[in-house]
PDB file of N, CA and C in Angstrom:
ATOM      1  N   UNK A   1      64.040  92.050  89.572  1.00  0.00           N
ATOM      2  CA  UNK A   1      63.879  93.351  90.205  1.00  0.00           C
ATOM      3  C   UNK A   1      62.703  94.076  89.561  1.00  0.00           C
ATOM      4  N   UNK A   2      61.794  94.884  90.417  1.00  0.00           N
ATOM      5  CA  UNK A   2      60.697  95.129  89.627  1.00  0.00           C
ATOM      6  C   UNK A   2      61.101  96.807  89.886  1.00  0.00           C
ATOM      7  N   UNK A   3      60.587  97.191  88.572  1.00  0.00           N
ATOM      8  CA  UNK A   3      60.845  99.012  88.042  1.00  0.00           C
ATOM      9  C   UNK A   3      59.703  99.746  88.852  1.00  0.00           C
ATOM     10  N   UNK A   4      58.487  99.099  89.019  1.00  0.00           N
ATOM     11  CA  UNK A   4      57.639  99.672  89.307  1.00  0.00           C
ATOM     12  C   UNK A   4      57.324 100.806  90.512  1.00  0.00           C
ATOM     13  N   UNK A   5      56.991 101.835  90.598  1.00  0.00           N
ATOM     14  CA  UNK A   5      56.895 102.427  92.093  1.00  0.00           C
ATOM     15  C   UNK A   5      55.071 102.736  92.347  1.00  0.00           C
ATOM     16  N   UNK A   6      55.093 102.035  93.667  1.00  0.00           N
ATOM     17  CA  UNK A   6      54.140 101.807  93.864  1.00  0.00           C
ATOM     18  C   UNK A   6      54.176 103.422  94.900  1.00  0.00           C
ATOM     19  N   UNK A   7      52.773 103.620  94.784  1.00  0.00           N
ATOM     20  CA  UNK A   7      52.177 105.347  95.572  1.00  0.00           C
ATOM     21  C   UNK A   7      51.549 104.923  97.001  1.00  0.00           C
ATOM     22  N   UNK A   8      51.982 105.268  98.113  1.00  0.00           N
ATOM     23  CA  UNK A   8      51.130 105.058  99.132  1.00  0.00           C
ATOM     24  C   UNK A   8      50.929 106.511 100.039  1.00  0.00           C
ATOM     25  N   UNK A   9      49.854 106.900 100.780  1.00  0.00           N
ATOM     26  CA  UNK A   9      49.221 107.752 101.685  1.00  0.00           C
ATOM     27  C   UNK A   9      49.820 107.482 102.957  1.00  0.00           C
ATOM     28  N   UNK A  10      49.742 108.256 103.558  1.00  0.00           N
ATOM     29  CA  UNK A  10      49.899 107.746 105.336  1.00  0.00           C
ATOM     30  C   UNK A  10      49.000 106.989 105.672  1.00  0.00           C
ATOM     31  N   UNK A  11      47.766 106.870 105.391  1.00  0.00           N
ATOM     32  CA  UNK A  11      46.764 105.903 105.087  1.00  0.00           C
ATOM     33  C   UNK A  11      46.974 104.555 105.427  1.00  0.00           C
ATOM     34  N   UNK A  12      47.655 104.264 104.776  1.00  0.00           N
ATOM     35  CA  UNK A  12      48.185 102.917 104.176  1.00  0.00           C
ATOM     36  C   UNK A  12      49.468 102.115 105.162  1.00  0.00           C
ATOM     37  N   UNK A  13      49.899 103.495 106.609  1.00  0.00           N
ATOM     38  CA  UNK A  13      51.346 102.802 107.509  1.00  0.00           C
ATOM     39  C   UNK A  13      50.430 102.207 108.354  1.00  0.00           C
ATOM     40  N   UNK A  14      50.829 101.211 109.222  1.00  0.00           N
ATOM     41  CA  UNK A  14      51.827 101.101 108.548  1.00  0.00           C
ATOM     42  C   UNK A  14      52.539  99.619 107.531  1.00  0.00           C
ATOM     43  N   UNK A  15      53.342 100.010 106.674  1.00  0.00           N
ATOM     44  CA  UNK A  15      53.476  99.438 105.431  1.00  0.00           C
ATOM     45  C   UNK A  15      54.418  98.125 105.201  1.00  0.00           C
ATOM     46  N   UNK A  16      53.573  97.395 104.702  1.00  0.00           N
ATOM     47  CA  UNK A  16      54.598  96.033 104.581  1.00  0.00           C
ATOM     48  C   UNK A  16      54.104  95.484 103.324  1.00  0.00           C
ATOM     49  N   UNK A  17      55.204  94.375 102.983  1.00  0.00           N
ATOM     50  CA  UNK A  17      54.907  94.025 101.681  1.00  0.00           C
ATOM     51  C   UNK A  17      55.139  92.082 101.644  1.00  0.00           C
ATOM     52  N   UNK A  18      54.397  92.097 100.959  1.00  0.00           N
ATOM     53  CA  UNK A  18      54.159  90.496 100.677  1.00  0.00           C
ATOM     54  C   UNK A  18      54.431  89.869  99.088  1.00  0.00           C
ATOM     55  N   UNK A  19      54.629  90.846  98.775  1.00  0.00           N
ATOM     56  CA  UNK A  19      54.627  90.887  96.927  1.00  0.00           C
ATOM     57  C   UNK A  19      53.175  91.383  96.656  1.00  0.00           C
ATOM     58  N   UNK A  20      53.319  92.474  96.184  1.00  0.00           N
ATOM     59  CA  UNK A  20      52.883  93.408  95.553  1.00  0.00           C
ATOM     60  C   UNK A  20      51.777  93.128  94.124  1.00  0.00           C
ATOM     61  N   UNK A  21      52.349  91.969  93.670  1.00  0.00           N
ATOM     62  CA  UNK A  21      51.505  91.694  92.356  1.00  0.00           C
ATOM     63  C   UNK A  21      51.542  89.991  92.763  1.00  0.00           C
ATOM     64  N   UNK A  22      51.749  89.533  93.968  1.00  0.00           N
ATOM     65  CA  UNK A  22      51.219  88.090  94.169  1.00  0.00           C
ATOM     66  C   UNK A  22      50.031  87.776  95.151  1.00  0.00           C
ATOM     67  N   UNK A  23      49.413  86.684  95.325  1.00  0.00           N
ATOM     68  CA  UNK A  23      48.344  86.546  95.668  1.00  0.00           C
ATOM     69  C   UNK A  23      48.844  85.667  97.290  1.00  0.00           C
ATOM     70  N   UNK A  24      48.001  86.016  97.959  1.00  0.00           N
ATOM     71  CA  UNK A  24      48.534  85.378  99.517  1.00  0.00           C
ATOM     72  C   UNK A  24      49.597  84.252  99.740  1.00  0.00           C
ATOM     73  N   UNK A  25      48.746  83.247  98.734  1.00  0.00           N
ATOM     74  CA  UNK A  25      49.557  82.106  98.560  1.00  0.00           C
ATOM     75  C   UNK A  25      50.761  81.869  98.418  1.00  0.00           C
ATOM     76  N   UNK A  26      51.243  82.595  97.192  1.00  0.00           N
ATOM     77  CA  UNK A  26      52.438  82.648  96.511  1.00  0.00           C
ATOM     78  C   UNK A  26      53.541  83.626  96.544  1.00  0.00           C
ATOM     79  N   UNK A  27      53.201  84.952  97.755  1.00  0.00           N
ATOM     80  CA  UNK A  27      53.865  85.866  98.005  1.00  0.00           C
ATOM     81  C   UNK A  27      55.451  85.489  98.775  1.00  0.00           C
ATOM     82  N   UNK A  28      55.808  86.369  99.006  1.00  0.00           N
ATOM     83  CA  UNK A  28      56.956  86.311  99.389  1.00  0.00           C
ATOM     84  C   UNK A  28      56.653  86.468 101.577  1.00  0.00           C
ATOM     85  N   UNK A  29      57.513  86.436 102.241  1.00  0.00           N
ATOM     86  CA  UNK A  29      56.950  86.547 103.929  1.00  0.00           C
ATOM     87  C   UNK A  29      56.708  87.957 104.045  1.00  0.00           C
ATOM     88  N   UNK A  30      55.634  88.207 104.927  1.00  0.00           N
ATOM     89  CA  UNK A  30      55.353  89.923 105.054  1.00  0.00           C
ATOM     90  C   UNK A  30      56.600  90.202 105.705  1.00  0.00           C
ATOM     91  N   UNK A  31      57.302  91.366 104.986  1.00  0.00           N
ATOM     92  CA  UNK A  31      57.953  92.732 105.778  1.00  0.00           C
ATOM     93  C   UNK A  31      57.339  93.915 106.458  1.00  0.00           C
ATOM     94  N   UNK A  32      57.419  94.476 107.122  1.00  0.00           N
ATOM     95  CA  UNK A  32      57.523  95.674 107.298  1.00  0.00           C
ATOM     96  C   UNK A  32      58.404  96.781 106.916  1.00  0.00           C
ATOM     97  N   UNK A  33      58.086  97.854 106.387  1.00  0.00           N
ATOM     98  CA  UNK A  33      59.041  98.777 105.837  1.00  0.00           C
ATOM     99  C   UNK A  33      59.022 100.207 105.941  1.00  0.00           C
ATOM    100  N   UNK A  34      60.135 100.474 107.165  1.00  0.00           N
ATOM    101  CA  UNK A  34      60.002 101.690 107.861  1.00  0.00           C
ATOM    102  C   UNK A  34      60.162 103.163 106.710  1.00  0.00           C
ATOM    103  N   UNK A  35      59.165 103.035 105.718  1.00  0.00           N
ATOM    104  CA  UNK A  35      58.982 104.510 104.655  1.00  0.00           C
ATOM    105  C   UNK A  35      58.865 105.917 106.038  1.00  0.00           C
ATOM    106  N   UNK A  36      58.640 105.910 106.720  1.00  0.00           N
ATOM    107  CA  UNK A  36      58.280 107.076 107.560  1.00  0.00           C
ATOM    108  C   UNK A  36      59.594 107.827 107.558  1.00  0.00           C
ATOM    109  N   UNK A  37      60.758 107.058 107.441  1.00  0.00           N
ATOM    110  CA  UNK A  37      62.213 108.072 107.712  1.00  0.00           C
ATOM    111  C   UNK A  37      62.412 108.443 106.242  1.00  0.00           C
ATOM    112  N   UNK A  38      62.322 107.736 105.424  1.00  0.00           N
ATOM    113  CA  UNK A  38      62.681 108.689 104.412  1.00  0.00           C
ATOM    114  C   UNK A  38      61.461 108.435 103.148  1.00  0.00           C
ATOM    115  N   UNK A  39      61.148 109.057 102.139  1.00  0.00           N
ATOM    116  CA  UNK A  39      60.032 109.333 101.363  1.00  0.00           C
ATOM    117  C   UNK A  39      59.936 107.696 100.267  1.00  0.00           C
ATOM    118  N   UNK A  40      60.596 107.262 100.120  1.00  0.00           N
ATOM    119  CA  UNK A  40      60.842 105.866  99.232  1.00  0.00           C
ATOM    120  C   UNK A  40      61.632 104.876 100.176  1.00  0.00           C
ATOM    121  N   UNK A  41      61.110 103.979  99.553  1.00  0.00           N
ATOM    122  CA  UNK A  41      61.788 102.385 100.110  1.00  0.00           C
ATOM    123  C   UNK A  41      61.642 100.836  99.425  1.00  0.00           C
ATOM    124  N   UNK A  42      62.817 100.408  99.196  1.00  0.00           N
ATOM    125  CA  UNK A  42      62.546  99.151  98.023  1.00  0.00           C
ATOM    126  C   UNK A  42      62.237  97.994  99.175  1.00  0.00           C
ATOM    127  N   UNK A  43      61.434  96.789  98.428  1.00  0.00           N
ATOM    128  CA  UNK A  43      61.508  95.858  99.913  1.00  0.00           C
ATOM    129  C   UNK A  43      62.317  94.942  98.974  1.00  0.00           C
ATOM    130  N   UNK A  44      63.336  94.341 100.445  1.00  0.00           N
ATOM    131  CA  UNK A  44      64.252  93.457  99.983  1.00  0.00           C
ATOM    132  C   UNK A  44      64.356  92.316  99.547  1.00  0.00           C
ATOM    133  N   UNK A  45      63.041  91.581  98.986  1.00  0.00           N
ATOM    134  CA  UNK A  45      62.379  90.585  98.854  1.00  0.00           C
ATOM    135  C   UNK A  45      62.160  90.859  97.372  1.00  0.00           C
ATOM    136  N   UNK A  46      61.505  91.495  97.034  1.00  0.00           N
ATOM    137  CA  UNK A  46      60.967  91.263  95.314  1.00  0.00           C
ATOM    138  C   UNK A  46      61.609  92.904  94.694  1.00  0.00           C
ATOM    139  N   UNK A  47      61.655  93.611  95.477  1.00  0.00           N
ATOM    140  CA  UNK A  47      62.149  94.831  94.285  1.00  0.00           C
ATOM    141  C   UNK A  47      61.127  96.101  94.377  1.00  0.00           C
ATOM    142  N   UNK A  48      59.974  95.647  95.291  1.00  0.00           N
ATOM    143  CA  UNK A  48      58.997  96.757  94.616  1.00  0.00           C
ATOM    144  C   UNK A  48      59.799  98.194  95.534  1.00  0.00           C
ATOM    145  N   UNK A  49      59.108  98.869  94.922  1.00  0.00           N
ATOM    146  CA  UNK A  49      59.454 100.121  95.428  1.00  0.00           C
ATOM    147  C   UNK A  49      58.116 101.216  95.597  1.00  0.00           C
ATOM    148  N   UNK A  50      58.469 102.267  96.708  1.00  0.00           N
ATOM    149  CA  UNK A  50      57.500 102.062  97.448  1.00  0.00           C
ATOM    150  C   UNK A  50      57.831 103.923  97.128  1.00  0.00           C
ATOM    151  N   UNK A  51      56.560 104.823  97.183  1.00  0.00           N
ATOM    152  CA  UNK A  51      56.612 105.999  97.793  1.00  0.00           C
ATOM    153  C   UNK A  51      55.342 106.741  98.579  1.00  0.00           C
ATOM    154  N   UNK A  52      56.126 107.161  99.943  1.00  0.00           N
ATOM    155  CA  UNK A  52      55.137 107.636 100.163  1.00  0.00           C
ATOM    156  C   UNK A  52      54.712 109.505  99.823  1.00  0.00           C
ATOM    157  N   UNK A  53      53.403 109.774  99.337  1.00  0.00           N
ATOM    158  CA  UNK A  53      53.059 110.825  99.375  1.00  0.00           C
ATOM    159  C   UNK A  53      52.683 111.622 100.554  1.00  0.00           C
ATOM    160  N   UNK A  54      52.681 112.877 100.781  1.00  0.00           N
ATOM    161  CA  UNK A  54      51.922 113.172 102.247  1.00  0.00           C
ATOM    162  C   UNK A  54      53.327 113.093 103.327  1.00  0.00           C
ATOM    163  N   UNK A  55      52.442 113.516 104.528  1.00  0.00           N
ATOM    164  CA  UNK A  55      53.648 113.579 105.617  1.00  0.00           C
ATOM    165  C   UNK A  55      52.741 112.508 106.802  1.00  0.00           C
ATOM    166  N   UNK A  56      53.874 111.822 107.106  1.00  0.00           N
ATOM    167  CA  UNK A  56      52.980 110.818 108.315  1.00  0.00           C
ATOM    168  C   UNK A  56      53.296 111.505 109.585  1.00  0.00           C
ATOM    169  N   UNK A  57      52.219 111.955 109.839  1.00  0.00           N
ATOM    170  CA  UNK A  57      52.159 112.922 111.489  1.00  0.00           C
ATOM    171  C   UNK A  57      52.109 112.017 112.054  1.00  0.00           C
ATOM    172  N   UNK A  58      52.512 111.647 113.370  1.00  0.00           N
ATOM    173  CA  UNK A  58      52.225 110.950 114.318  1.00  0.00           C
ATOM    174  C   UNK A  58      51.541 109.343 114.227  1.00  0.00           C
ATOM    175  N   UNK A  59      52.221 108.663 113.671  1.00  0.00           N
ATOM    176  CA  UNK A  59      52.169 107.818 113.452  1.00  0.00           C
ATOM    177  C   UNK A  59      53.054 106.629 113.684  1.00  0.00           C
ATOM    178  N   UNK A  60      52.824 105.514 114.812  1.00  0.00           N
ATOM    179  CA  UNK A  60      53.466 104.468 115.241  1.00  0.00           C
ATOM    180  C   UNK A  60      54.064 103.329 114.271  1.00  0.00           C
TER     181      UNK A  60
END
């Protein structure tokens, strides 16, 4: 399980994770991870944890 919380922008939705500190190869399968409903989100795959800063206006 990883402690780490990773910072993301609205910038950045929308947001999925592959492993976070692995390289294409060796990652885990991309998720998607609906952060827009609430401000944090762990992905269920490696642990990272996720927050977003900011408010995502209108965004699909």
């Amino acid at each position: 399980m990883n402690d780490q919380t990773i910072v993301i922008t609205p910038h950045d939705l929308p947001l999925h994770c592959s492993g976070p500190q692995n390289e294409t190869w060796n990652g885990h399968p991309r998720v998607f991870l609906p952060i827009e409903s609430n401000s944090s989100i762990e992905c269920p795959y490696c642990g990272a944890v996720y927050h977003l800063e900011g408010e995502a206006k209108g965004h699909h």
